[in-house]
C-alpha atoms as a PDB file:
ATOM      1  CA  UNK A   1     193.731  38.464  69.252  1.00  0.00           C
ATOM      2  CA  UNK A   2     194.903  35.001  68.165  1.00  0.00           C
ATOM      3  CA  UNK A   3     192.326  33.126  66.143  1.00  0.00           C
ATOM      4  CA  UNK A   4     193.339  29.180  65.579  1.00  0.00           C
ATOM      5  CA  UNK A   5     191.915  27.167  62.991  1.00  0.00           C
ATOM      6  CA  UNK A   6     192.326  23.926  62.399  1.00  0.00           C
ATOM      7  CA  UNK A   7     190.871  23.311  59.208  1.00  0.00           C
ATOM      8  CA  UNK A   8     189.529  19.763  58.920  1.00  0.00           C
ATOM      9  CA  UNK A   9     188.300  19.516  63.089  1.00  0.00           C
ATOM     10  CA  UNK A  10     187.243  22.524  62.301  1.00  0.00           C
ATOM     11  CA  UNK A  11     184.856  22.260  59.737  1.00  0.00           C
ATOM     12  CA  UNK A  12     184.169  19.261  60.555  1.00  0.00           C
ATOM     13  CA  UNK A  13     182.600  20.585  63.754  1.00  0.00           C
ATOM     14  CA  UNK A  14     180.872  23.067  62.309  1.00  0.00           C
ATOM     15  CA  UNK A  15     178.960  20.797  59.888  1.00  0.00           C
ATOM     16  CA  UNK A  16     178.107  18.950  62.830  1.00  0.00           C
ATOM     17  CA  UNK A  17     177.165  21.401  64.764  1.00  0.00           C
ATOM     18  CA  UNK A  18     175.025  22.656  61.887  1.00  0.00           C
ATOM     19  CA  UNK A  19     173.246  19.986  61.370  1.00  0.00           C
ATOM     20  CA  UNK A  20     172.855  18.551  64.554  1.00  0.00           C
ATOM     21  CA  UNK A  21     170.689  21.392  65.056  1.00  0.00           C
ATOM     22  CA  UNK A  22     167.242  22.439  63.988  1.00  0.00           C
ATOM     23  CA  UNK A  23     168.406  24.925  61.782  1.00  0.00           C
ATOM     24  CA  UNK A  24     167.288  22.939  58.956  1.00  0.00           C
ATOM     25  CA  UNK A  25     164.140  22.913  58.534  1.00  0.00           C
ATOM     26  CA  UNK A  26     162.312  19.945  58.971  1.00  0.00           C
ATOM     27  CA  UNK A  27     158.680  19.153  59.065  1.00  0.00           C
ATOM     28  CA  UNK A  28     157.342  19.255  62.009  1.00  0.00           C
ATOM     29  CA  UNK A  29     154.457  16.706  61.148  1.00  0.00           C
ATOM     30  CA  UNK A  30     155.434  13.633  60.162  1.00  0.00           C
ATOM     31  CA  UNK A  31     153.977  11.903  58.575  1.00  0.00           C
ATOM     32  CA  UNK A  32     153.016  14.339  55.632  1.00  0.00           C
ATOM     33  CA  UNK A  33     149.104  13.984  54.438  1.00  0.00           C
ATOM     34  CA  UNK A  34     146.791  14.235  51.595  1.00  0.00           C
ATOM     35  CA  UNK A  35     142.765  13.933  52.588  1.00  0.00           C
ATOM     36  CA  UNK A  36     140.617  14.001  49.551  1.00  0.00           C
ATOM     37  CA  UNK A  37     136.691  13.578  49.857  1.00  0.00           C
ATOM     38  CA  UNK A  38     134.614  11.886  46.698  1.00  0.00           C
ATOM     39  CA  UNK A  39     130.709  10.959  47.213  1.00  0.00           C
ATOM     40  CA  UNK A  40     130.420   8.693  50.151  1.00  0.00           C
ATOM     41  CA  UNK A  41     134.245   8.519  51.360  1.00  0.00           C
ATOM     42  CA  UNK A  42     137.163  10.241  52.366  1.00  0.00           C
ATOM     43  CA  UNK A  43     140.663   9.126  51.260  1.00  0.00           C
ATOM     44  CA  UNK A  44     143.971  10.085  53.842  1.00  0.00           C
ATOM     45  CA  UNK A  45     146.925   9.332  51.918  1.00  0.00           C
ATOM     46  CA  UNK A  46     150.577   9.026  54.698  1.00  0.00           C
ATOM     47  CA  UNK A  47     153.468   9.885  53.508  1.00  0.00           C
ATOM     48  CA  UNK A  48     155.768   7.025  55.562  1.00  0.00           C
ATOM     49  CA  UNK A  49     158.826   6.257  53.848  1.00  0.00           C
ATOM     50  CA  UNK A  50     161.011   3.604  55.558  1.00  0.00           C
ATOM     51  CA  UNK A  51     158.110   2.365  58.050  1.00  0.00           C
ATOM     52  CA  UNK A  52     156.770  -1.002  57.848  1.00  0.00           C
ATOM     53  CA  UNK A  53     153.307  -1.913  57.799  1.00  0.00           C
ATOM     54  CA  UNK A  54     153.997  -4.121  60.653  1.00  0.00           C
ATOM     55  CA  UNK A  55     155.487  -0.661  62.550  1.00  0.00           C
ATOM     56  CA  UNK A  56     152.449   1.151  62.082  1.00  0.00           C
ATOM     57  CA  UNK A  57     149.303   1.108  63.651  1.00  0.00           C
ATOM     58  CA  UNK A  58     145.857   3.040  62.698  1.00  0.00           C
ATOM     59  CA  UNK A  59     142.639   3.401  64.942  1.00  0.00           C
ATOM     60  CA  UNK A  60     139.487   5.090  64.804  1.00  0.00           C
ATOM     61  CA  UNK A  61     137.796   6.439  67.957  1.00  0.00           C
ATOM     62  CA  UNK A  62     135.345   9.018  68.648  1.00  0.00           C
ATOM     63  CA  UNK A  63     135.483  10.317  64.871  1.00  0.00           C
ATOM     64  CA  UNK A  64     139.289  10.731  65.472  1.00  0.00           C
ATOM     65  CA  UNK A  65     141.377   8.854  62.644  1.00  0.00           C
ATOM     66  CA  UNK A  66     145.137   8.409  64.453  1.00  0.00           C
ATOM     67  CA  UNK A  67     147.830   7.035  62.071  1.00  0.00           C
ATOM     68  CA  UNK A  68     150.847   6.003  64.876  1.00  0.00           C
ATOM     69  CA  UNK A  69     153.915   4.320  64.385  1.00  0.00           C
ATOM     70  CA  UNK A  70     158.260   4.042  64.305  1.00  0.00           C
ATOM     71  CA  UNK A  71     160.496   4.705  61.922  1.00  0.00           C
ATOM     72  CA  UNK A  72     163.354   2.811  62.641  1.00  0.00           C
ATOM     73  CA  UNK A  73     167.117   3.327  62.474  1.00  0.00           C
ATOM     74  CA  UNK A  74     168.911   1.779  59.620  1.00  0.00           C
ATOM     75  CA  UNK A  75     172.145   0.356  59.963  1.00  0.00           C
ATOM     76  CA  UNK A  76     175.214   2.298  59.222  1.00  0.00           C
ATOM     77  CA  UNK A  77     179.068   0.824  59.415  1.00  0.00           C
ATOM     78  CA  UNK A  78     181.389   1.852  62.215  1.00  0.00           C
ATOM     79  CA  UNK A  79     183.503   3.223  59.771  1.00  0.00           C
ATOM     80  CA  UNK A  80     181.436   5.569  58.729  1.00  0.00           C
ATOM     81  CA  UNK A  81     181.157   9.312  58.857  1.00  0.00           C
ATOM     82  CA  UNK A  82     177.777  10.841  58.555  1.00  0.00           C
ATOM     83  CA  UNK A  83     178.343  13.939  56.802  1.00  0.00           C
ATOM     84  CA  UNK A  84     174.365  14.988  56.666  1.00  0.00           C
ATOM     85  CA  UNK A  85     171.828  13.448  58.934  1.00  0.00           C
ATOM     86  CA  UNK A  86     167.707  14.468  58.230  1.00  0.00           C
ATOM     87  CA  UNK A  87     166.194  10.863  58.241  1.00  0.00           C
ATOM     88  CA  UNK A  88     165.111  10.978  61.821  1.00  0.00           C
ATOM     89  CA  UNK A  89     164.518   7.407  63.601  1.00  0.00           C
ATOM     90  CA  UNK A  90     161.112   8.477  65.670  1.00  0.00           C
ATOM     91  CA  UNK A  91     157.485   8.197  66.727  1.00  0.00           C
ATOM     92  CA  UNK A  92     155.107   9.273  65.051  1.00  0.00           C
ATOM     93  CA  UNK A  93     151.454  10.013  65.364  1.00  0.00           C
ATOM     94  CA  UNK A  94     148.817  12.134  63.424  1.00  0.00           C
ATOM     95  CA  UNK A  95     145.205  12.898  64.093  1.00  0.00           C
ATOM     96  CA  UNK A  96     142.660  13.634  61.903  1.00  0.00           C
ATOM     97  CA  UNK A  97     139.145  14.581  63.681  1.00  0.00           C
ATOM     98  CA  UNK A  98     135.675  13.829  61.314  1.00  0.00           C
ATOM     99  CA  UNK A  99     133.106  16.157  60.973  1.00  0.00           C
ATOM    100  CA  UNK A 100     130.655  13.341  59.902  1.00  0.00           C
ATOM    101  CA  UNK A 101     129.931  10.034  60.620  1.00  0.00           C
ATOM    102  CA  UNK A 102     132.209   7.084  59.210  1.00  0.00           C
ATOM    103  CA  UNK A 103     131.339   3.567  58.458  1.00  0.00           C
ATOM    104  CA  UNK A 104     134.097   1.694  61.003  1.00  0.00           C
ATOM    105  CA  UNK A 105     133.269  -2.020  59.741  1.00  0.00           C
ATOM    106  CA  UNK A 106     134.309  -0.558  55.962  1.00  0.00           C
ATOM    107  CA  UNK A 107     137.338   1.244  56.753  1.00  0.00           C
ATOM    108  CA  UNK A 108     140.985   0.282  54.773  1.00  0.00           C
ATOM    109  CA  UNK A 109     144.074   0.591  54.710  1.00  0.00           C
ATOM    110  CA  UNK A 110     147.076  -0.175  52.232  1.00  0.00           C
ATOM    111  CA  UNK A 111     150.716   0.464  52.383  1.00  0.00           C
ATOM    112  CA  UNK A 112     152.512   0.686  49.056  1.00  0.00           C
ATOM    113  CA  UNK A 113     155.873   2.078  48.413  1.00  0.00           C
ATOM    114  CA  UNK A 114     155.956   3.945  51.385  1.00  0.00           C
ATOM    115  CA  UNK A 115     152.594   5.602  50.901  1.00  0.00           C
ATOM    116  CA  UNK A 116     150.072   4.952  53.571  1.00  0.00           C
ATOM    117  CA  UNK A 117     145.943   5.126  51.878  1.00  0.00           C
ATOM    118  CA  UNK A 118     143.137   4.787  54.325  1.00  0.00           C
ATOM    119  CA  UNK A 119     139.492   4.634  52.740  1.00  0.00           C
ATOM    120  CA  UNK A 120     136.957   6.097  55.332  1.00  0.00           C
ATOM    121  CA  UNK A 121     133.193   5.255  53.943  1.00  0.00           C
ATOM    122  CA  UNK A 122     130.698   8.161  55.209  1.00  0.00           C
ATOM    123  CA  UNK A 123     127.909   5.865  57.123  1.00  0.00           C
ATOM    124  CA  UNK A 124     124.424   6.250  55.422  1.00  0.00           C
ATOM    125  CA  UNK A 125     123.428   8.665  58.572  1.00  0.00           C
ATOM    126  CA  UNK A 126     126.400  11.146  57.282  1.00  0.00           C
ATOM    127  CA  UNK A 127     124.894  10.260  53.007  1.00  0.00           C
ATOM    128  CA  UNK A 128     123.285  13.697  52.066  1.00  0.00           C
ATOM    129  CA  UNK A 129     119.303  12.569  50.931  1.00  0.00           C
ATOM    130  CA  UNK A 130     117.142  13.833  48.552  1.00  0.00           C
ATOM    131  CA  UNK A 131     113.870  14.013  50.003  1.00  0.00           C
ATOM    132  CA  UNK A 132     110.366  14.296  47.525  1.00  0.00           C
ATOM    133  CA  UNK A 133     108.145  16.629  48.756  1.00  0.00           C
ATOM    134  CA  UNK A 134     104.966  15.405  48.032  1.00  0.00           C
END
């Protein structure tokens, strides 16, 4: 049996080949997310590196918090070879569903840095109450 190898097509392809595929692992939600509760809110913190604010959008419906968006492509020179590849250009969408009420006039949201923080104010329906027995 006659093996041929051509070293630099060679491996080459198979760096190509290797990471072309899924073999590396990758998260398979994006974006990564923190939720944290204090009294009378709950803080998601989006892990969105490269996205704009303007390329992401955030709703609230039916105690469902969706975080949506793109990350876009960045430009790289035609004479370029890409010898490693993970920074996916994609969609993107998360949902997060409530098990209490939220206030939706006092929800926000701020994108530094590439972290995404959304404050979600319990309403006062969702507030735990003492109540004095009299």
């Amino acid at each position: 049996m006659l093996v041929r190898f051509d070293y630099p097509r060679t491996f080459d392809n198979l760096l190509e080949n290797f990471f072309a595929t899924d073999v590396v692992p990758s998260r398979s939600a994006f974006p990564a997310i923190d939720i944290t509760e204090q009294e009378g809110e709950t803080t998601v913190i989006a892990e969105v590196a490269g996205v704009k604010k303007e390329d992401v959008k955030i709703t609230f419906e039916n105690n469902v918090l969706t975080i949506s968006g793109e990350r876009k492509p960045y430009e790289i020179p035609d004479n370029t070879r890409v010898l490693l590849n993970e920074m996916r250009v994609r969609n993107f969408s998360r949902s997060i569903q409530f098990e209490h009420d939220v206030d939706t006039n006092k929800i926000s949201a701020d994108l530094t840095n590439g972290v995404l923080r959304i404050v979600l104010p319990q309403a006062e329906s969702a507030k735990t109450r003492t109540i004095e027995v009299k």
